[in-house]
PDB file of N, CA and C in Angstrom:
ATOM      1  N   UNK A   1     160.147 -28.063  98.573  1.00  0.00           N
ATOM      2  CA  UNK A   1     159.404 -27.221  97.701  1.00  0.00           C
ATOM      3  C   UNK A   1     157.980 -27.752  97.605  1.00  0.00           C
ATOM      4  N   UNK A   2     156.936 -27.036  97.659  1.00  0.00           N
ATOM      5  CA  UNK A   2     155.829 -27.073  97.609  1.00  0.00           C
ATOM      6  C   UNK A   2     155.582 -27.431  96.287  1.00  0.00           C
ATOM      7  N   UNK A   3     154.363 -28.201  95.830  1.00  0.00           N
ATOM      8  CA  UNK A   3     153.877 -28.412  94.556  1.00  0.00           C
ATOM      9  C   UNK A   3     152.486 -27.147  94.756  1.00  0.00           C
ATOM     10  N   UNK A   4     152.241 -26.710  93.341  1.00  0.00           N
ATOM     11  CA  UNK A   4     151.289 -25.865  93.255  1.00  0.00           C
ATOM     12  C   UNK A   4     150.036 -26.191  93.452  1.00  0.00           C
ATOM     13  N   UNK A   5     148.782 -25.968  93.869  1.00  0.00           N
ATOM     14  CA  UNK A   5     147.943 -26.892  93.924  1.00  0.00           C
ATOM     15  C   UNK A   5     146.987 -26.667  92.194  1.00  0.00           C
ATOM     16  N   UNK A   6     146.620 -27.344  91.827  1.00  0.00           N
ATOM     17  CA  UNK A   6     145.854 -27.290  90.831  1.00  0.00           C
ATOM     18  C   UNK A   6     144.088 -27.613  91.439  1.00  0.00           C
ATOM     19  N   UNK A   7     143.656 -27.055  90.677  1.00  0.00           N
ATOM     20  CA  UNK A   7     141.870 -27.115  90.858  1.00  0.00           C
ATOM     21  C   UNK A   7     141.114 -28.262  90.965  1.00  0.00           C
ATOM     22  N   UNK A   8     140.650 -28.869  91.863  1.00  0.00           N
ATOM     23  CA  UNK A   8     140.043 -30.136  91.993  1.00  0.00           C
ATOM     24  C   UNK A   8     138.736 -30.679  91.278  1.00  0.00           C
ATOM     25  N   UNK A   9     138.095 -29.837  90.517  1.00  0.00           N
ATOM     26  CA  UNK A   9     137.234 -29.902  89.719  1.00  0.00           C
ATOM     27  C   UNK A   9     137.392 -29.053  88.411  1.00  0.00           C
ATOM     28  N   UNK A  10     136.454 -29.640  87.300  1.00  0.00           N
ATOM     29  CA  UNK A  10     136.828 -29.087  85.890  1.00  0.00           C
ATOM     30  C   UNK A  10     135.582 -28.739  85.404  1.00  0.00           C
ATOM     31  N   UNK A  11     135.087 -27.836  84.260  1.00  0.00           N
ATOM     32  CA  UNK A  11     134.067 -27.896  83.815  1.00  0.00           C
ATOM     33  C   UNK A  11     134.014 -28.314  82.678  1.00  0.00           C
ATOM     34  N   UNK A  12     133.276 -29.582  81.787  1.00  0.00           N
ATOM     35  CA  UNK A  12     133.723 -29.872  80.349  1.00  0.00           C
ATOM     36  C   UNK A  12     132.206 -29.955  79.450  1.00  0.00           C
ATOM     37  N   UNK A  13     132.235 -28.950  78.505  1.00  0.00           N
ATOM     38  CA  UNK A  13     130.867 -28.760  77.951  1.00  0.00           C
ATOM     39  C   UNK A  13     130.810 -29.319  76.914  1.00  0.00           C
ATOM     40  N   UNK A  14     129.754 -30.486  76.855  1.00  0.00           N
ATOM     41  CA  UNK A  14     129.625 -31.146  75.237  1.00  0.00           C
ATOM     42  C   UNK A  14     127.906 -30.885  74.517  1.00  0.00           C
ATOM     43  N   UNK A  15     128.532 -30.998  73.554  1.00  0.00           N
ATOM     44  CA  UNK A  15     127.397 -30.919  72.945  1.00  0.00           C
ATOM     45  C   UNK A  15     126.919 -31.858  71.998  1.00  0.00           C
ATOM     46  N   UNK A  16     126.007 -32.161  71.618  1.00  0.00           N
ATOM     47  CA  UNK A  16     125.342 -33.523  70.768  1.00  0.00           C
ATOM     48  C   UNK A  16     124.517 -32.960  69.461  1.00  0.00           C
ATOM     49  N   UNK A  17     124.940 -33.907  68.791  1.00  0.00           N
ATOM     50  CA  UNK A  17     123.689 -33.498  67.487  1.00  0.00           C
ATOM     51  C   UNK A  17     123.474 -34.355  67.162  1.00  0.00           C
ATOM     52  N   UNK A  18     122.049 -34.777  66.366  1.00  0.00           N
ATOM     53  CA  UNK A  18     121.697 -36.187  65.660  1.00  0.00           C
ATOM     54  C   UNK A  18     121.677 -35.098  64.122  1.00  0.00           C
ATOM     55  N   UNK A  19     121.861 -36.015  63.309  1.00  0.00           N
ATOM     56  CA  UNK A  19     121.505 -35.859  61.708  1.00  0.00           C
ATOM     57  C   UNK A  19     120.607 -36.050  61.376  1.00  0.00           C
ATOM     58  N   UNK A  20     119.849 -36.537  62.438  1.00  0.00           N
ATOM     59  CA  UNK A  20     118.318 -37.493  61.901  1.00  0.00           C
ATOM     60  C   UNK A  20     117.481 -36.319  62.601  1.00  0.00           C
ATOM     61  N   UNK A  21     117.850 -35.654  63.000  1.00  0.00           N
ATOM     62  CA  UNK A  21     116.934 -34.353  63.915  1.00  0.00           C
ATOM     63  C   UNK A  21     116.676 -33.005  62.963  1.00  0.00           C
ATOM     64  N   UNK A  22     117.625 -32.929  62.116  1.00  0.00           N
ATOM     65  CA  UNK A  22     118.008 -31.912  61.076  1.00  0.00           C
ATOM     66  C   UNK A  22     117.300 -32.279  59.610  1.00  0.00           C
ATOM     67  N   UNK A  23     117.163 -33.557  59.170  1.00  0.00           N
ATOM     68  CA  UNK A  23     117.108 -34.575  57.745  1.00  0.00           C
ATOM     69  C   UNK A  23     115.411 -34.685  58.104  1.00  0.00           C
ATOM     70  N   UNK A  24     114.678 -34.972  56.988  1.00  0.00           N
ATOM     71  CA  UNK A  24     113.801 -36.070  56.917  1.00  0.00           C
ATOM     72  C   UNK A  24     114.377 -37.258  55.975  1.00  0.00           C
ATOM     73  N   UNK A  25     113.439 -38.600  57.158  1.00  0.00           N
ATOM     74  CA  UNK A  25     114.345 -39.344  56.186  1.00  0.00           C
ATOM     75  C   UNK A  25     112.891 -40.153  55.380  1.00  0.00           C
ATOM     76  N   UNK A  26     113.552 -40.974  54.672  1.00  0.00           N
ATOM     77  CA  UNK A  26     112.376 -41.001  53.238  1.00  0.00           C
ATOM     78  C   UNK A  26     113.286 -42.916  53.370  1.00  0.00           C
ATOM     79  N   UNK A  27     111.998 -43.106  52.305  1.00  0.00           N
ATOM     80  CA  UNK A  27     112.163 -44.988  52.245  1.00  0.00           C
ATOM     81  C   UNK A  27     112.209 -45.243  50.750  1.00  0.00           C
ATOM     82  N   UNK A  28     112.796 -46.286  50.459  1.00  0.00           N
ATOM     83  CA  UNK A  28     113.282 -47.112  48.947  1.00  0.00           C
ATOM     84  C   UNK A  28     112.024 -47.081  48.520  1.00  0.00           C
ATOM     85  N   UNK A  29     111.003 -47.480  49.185  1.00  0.00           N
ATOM     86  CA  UNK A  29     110.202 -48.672  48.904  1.00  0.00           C
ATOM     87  C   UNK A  29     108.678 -47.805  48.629  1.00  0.00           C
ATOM     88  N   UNK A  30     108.939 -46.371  48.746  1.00  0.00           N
ATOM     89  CA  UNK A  30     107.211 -45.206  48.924  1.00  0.00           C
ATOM     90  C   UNK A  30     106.613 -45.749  48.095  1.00  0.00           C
ATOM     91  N   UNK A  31     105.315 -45.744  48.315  1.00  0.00           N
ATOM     92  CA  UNK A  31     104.574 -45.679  46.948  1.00  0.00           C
ATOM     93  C   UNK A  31     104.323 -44.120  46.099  1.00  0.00           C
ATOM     94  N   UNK A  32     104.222 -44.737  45.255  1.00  0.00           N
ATOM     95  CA  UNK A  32     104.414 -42.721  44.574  1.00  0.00           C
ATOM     96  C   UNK A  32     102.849 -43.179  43.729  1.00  0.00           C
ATOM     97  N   UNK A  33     102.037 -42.511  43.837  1.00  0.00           N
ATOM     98  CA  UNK A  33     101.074 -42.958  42.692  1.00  0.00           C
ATOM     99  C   UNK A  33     101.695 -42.135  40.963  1.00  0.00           C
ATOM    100  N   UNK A  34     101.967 -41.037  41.375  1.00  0.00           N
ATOM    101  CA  UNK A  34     101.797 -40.002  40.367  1.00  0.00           C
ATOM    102  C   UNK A  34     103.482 -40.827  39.548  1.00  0.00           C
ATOM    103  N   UNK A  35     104.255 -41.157  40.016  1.00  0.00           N
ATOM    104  CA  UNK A  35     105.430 -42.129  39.282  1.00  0.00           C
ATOM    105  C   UNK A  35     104.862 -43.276  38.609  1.00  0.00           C
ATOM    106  N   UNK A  36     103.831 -44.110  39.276  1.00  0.00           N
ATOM    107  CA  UNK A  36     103.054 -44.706  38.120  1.00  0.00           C
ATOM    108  C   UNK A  36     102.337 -44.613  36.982  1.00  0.00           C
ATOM    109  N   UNK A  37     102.117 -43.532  37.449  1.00  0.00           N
ATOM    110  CA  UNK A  37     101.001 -42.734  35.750  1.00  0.00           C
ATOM    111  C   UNK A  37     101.865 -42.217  34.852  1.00  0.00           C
ATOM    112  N   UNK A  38     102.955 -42.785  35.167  1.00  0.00           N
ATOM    113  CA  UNK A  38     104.126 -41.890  33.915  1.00  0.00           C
ATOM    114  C   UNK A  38     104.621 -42.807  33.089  1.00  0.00           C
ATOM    115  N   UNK A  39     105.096 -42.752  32.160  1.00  0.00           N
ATOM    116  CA  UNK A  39     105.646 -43.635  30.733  1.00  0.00           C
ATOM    117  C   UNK A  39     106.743 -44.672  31.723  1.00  0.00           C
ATOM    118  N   UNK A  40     107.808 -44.300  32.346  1.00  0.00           N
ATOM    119  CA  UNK A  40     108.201 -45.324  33.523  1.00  0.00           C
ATOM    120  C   UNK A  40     108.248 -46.017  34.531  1.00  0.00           C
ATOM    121  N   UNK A  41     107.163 -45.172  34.944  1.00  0.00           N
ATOM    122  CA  UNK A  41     106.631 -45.866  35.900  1.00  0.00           C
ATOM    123  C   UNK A  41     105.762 -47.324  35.513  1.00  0.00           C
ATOM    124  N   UNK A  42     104.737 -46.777  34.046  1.00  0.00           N
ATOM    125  CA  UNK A  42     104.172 -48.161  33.465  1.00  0.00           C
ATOM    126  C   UNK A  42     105.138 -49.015  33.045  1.00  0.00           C
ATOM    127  N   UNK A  43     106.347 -49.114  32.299  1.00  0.00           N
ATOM    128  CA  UNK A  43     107.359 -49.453  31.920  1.00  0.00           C
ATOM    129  C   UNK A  43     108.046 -50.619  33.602  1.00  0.00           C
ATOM    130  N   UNK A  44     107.975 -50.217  34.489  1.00  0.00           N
ATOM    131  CA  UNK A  44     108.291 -50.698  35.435  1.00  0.00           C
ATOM    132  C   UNK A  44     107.673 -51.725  35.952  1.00  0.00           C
ATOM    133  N   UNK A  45     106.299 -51.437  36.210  1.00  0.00           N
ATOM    134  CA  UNK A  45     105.540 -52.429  36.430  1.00  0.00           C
ATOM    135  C   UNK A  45     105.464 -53.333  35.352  1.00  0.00           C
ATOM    136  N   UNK A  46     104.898 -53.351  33.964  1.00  0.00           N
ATOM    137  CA  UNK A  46     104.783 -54.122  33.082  1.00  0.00           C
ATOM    138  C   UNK A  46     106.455 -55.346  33.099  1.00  0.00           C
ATOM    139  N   UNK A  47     107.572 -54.601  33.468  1.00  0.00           N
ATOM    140  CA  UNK A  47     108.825 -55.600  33.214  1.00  0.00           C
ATOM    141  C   UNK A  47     108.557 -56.282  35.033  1.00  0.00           C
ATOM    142  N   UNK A  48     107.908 -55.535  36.243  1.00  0.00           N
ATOM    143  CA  UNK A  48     107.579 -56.588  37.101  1.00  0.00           C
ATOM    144  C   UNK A  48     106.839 -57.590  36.451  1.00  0.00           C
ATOM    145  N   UNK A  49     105.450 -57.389  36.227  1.00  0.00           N
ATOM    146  CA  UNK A  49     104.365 -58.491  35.150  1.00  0.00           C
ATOM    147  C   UNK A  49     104.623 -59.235  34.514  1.00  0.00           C
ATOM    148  N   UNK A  50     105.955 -58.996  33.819  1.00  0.00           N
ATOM    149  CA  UNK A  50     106.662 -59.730  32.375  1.00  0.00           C
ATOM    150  C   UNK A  50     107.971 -61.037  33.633  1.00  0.00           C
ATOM    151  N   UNK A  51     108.286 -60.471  34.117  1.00  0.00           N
ATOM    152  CA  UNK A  51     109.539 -61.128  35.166  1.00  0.00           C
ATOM    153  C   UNK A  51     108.790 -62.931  35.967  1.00  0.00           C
ATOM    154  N   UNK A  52     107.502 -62.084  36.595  1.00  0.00           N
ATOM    155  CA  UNK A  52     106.710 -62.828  37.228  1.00  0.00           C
ATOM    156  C   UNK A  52     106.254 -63.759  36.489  1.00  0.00           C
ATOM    157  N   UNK A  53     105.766 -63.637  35.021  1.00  0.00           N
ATOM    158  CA  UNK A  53     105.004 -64.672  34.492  1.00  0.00           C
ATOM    159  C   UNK A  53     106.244 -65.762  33.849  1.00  0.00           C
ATOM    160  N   UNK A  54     107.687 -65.045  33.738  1.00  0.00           N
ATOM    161  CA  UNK A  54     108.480 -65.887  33.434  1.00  0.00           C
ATOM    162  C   UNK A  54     109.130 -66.529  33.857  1.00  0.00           C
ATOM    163  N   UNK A  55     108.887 -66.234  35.575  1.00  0.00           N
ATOM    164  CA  UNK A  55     110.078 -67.069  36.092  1.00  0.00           C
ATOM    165  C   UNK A  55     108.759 -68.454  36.798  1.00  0.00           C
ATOM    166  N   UNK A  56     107.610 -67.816  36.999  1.00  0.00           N
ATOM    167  CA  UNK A  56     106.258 -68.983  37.174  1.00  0.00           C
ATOM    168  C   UNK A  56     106.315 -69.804  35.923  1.00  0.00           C
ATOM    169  N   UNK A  57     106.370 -69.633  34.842  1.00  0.00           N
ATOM    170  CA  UNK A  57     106.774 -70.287  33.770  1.00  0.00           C
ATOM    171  C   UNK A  57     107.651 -71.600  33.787  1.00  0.00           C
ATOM    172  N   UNK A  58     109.043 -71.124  34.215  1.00  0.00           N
ATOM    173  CA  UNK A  58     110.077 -71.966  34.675  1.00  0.00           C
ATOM    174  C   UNK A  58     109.635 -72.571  35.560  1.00  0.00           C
ATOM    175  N   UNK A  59     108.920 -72.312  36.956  1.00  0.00           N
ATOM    176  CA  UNK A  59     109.158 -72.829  37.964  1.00  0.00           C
ATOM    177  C   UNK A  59     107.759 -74.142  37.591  1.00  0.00           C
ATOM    178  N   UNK A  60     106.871 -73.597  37.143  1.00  0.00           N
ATOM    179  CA  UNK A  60     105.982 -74.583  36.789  1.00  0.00           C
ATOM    180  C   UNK A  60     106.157 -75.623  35.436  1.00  0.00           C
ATOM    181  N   UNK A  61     106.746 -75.374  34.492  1.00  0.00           N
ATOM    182  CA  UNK A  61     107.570 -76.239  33.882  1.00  0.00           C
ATOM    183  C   UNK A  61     108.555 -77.730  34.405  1.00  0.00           C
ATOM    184  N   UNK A  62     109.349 -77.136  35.088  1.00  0.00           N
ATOM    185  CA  UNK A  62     110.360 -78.479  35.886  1.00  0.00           C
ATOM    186  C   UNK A  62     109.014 -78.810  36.931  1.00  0.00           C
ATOM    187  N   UNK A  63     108.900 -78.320  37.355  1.00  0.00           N
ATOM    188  CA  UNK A  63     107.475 -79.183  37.970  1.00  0.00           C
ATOM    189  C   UNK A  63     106.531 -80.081  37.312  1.00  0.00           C
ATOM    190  N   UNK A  64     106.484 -80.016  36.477  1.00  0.00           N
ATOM    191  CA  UNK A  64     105.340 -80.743  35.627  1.00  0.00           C
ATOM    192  C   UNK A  64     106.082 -81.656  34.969  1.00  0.00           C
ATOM    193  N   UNK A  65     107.539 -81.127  34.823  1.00  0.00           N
ATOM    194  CA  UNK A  65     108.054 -82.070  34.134  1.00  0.00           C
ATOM    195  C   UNK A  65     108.570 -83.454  35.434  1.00  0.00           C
ATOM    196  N   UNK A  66     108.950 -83.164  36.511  1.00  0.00           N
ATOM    197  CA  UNK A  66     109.025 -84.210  37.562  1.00  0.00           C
ATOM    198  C   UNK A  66     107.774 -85.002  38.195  1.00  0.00           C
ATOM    199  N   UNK A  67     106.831 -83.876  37.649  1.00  0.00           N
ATOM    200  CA  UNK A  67     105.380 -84.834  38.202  1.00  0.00           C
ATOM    201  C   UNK A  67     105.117 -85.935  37.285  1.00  0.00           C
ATOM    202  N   UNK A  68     105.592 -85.759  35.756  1.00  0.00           N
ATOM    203  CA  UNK A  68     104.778 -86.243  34.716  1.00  0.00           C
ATOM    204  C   UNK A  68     106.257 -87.671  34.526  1.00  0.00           C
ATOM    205  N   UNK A  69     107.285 -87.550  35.004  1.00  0.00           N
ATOM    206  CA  UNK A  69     108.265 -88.600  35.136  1.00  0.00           C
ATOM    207  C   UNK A  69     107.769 -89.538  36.441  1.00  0.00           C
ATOM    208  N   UNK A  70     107.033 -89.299  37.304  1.00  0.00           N
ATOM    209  CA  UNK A  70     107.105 -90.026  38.503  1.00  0.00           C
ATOM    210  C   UNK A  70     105.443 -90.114  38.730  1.00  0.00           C
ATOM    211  N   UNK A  71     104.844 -90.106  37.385  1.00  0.00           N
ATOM    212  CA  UNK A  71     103.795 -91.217  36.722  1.00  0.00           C
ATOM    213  C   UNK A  71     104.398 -92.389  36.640  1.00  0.00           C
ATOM    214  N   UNK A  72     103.640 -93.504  37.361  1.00  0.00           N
ATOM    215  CA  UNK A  72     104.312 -94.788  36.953  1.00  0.00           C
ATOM    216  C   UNK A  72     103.434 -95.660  35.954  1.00  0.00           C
ATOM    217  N   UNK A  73     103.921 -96.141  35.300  1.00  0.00           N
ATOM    218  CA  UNK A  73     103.338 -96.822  34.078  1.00  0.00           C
ATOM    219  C   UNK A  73     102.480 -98.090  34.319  1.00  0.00           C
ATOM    220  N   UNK A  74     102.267 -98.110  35.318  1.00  0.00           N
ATOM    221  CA  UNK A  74     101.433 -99.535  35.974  1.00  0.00           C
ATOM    222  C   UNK A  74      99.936 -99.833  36.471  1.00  0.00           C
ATOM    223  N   UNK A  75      99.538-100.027  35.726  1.00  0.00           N
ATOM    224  CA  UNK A  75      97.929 -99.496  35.910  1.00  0.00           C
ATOM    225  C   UNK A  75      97.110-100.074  37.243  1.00  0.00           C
ATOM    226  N   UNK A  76      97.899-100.738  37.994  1.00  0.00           N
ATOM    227  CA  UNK A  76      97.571-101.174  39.187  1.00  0.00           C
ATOM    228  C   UNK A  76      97.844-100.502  40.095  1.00  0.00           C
ATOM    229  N   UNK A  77      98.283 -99.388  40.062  1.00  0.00           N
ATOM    230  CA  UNK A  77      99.080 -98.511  40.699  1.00  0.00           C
ATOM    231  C   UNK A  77      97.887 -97.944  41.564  1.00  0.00           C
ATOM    232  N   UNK A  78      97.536 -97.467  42.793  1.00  0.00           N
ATOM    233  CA  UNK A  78      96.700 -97.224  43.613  1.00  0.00           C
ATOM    234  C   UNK A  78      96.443 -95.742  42.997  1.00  0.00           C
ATOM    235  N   UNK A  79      97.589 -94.838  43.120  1.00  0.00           N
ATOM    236  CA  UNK A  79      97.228 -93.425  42.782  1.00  0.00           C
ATOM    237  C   UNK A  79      97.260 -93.380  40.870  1.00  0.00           C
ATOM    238  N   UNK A  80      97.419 -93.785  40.053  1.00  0.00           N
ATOM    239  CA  UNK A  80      97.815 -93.794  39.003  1.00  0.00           C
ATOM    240  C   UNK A  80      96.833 -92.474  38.140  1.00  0.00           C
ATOM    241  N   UNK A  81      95.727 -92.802  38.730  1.00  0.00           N
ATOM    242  CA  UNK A  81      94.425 -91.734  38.534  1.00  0.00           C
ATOM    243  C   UNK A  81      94.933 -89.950  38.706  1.00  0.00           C
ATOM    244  N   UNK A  82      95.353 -90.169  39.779  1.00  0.00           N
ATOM    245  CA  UNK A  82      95.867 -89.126  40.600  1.00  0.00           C
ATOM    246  C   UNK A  82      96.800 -88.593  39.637  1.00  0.00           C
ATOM    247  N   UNK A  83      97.854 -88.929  39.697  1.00  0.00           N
ATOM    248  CA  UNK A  83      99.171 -88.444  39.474  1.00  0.00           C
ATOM    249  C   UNK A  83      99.004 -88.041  37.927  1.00  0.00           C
ATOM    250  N   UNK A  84      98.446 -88.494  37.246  1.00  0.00           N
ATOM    251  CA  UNK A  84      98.042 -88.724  35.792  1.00  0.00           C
ATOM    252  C   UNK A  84      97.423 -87.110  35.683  1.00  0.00           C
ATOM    253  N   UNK A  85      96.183 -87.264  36.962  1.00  0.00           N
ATOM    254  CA  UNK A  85      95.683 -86.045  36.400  1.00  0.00           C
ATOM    255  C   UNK A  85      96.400 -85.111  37.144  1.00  0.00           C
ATOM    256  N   UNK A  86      97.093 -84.717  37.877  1.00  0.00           N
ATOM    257  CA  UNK A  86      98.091 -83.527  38.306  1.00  0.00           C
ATOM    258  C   UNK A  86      99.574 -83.021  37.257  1.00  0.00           C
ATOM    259  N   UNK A  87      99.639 -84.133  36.584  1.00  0.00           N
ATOM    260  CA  UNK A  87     100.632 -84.485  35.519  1.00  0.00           C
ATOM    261  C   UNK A  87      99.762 -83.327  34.310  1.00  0.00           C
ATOM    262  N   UNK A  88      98.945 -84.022  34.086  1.00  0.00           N
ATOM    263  CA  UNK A  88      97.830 -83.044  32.871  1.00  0.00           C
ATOM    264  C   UNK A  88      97.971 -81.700  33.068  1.00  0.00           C
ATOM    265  N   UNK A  89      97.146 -81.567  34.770  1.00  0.00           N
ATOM    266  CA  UNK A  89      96.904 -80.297  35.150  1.00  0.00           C
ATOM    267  C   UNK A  89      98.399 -79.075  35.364  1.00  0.00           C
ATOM    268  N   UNK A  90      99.231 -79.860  35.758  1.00  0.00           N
ATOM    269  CA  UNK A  90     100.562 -79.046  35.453  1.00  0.00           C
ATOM    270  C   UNK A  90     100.919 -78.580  34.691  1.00  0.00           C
ATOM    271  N   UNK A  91     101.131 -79.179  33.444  1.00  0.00           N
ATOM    272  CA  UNK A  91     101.409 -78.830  31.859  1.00  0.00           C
ATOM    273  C   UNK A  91      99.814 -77.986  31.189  1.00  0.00           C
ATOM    274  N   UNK A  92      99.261 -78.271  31.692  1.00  0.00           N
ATOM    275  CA  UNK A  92      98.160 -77.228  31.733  1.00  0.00           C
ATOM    276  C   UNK A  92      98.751 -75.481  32.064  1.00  0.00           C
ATOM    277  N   UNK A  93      98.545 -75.683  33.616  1.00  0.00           N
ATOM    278  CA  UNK A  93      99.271 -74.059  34.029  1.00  0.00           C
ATOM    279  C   UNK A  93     100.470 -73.706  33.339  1.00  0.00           C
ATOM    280  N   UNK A  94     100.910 -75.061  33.248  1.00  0.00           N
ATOM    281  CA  UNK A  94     102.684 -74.277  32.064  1.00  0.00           C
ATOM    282  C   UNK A  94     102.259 -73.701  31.005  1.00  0.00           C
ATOM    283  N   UNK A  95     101.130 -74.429  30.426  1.00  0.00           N
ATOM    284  CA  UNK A  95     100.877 -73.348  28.815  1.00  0.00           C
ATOM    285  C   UNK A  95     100.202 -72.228  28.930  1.00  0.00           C
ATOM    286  N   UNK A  96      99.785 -72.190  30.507  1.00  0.00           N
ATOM    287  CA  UNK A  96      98.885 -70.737  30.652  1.00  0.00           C
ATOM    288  C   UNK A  96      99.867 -69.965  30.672  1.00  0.00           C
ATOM    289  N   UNK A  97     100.903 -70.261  31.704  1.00  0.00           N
ATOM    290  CA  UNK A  97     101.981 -68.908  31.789  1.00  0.00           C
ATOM    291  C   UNK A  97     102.761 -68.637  31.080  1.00  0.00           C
ATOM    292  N   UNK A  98     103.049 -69.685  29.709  1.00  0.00           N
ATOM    293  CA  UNK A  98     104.047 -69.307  28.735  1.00  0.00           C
ATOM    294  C   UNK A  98     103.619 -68.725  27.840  1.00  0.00           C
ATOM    295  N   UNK A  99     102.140 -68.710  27.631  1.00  0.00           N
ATOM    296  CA  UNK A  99     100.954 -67.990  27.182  1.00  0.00           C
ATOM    297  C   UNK A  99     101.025 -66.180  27.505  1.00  0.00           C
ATOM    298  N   UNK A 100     101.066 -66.627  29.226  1.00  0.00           N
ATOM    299  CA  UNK A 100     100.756 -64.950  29.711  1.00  0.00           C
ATOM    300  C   UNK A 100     102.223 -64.102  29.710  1.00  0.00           C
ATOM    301  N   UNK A 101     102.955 -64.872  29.827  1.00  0.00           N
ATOM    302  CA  UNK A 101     104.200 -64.653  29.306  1.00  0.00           C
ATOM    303  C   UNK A 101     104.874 -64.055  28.438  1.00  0.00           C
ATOM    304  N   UNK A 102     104.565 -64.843  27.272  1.00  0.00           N
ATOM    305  CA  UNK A 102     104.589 -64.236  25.683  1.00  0.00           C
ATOM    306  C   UNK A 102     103.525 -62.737  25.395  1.00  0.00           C
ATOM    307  N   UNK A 103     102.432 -62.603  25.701  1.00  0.00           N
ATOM    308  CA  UNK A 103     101.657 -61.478  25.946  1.00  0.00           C
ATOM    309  C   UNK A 103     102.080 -60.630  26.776  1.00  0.00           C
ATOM    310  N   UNK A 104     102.638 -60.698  27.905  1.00  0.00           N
ATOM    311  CA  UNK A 104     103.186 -59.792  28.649  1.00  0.00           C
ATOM    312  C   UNK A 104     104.553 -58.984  27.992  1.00  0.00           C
ATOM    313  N   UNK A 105     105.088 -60.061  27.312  1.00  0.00           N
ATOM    314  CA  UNK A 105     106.758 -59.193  26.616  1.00  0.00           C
ATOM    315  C   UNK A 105     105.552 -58.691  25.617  1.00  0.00           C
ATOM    316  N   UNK A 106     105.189 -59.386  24.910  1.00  0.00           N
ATOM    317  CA  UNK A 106     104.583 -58.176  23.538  1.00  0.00           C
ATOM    318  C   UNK A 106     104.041 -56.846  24.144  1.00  0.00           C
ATOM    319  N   UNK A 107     103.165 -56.587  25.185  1.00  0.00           N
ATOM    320  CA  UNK A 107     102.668 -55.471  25.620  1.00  0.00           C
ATOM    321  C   UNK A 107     104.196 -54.577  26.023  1.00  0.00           C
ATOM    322  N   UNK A 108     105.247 -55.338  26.858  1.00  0.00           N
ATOM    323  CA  UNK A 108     106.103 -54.599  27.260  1.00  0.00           C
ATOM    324  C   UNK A 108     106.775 -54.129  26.001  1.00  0.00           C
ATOM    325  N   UNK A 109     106.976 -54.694  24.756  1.00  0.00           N
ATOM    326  CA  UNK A 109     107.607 -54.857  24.098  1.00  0.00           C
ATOM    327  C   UNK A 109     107.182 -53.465  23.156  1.00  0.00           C
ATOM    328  N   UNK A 110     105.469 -53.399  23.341  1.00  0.00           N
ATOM    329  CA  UNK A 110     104.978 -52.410  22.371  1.00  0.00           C
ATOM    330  C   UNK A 110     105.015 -51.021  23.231  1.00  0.00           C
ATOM    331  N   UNK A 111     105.188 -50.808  24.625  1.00  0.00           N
ATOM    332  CA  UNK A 111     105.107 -49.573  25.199  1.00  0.00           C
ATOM    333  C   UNK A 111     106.648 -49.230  25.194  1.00  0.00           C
ATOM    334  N   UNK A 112     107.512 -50.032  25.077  1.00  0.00           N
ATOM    335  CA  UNK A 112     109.304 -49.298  24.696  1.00  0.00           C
ATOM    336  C   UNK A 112     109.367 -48.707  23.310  1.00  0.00           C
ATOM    337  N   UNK A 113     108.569 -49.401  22.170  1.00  0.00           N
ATOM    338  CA  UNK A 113     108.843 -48.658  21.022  1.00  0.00           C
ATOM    339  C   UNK A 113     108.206 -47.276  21.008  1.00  0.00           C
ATOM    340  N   UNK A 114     106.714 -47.135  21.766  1.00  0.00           N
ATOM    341  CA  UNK A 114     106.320 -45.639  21.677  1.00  0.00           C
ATOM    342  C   UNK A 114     107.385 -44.880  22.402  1.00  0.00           C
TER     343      UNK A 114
END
């Protein structure tokens, strides 16, 4: 018995689509001006402003506080000059930013109650 022959070639039609061809796509990160000029948008930035001066706060704090420990008490000390005054100048910037800090929550503090 003969086998039937079947067709030695096929035709197979595909088709493709992207989603990204159909979509625009858009980013986290736009700048929007007109979202800034709005009650949340200021609200947003001001708690960036407020975040920044507090965590520079911290970070310059333990700093000043390891500079001002590893002053050595020995007045023969070659750098003693040095370290003394970076010790100063540290605790310096700490009271600026705990300063800008505290002003920054009050401003944030006064645009949530309006």
């Amino acid at each position: 018995m003969e086998e039937p022959q079947r067709p030695r070639s096929h035709t197979v039609t595909t088709t493709a689509s992207s989603f990204a061809e159909n979509s625009t796509s858009s980013s986290s990160f736009a700048y929007d001006r007109e979202f800034l000029r709005t009650l949340p948008g200021l609200l947003i930035v001001a708690e960036i402003g407020l975040c920044f001066n507090s965590s520079a706060f911290v970070l310059y704090l333990s700093a000043a506080v390891v500079d001002a420990s590893s002053v050595s008490p020995e007045r023969d000390s070659h750098n003693f000059n040095s370290w003394a005054a970076s010790s100063f100048f540290a605790f310096l910037v700490t009271i600026c930013y705990a300063g800008n800090t505290y002003f920054s929550f009050i401003a944030w503090r006064s645009r949530t109650v309006q």
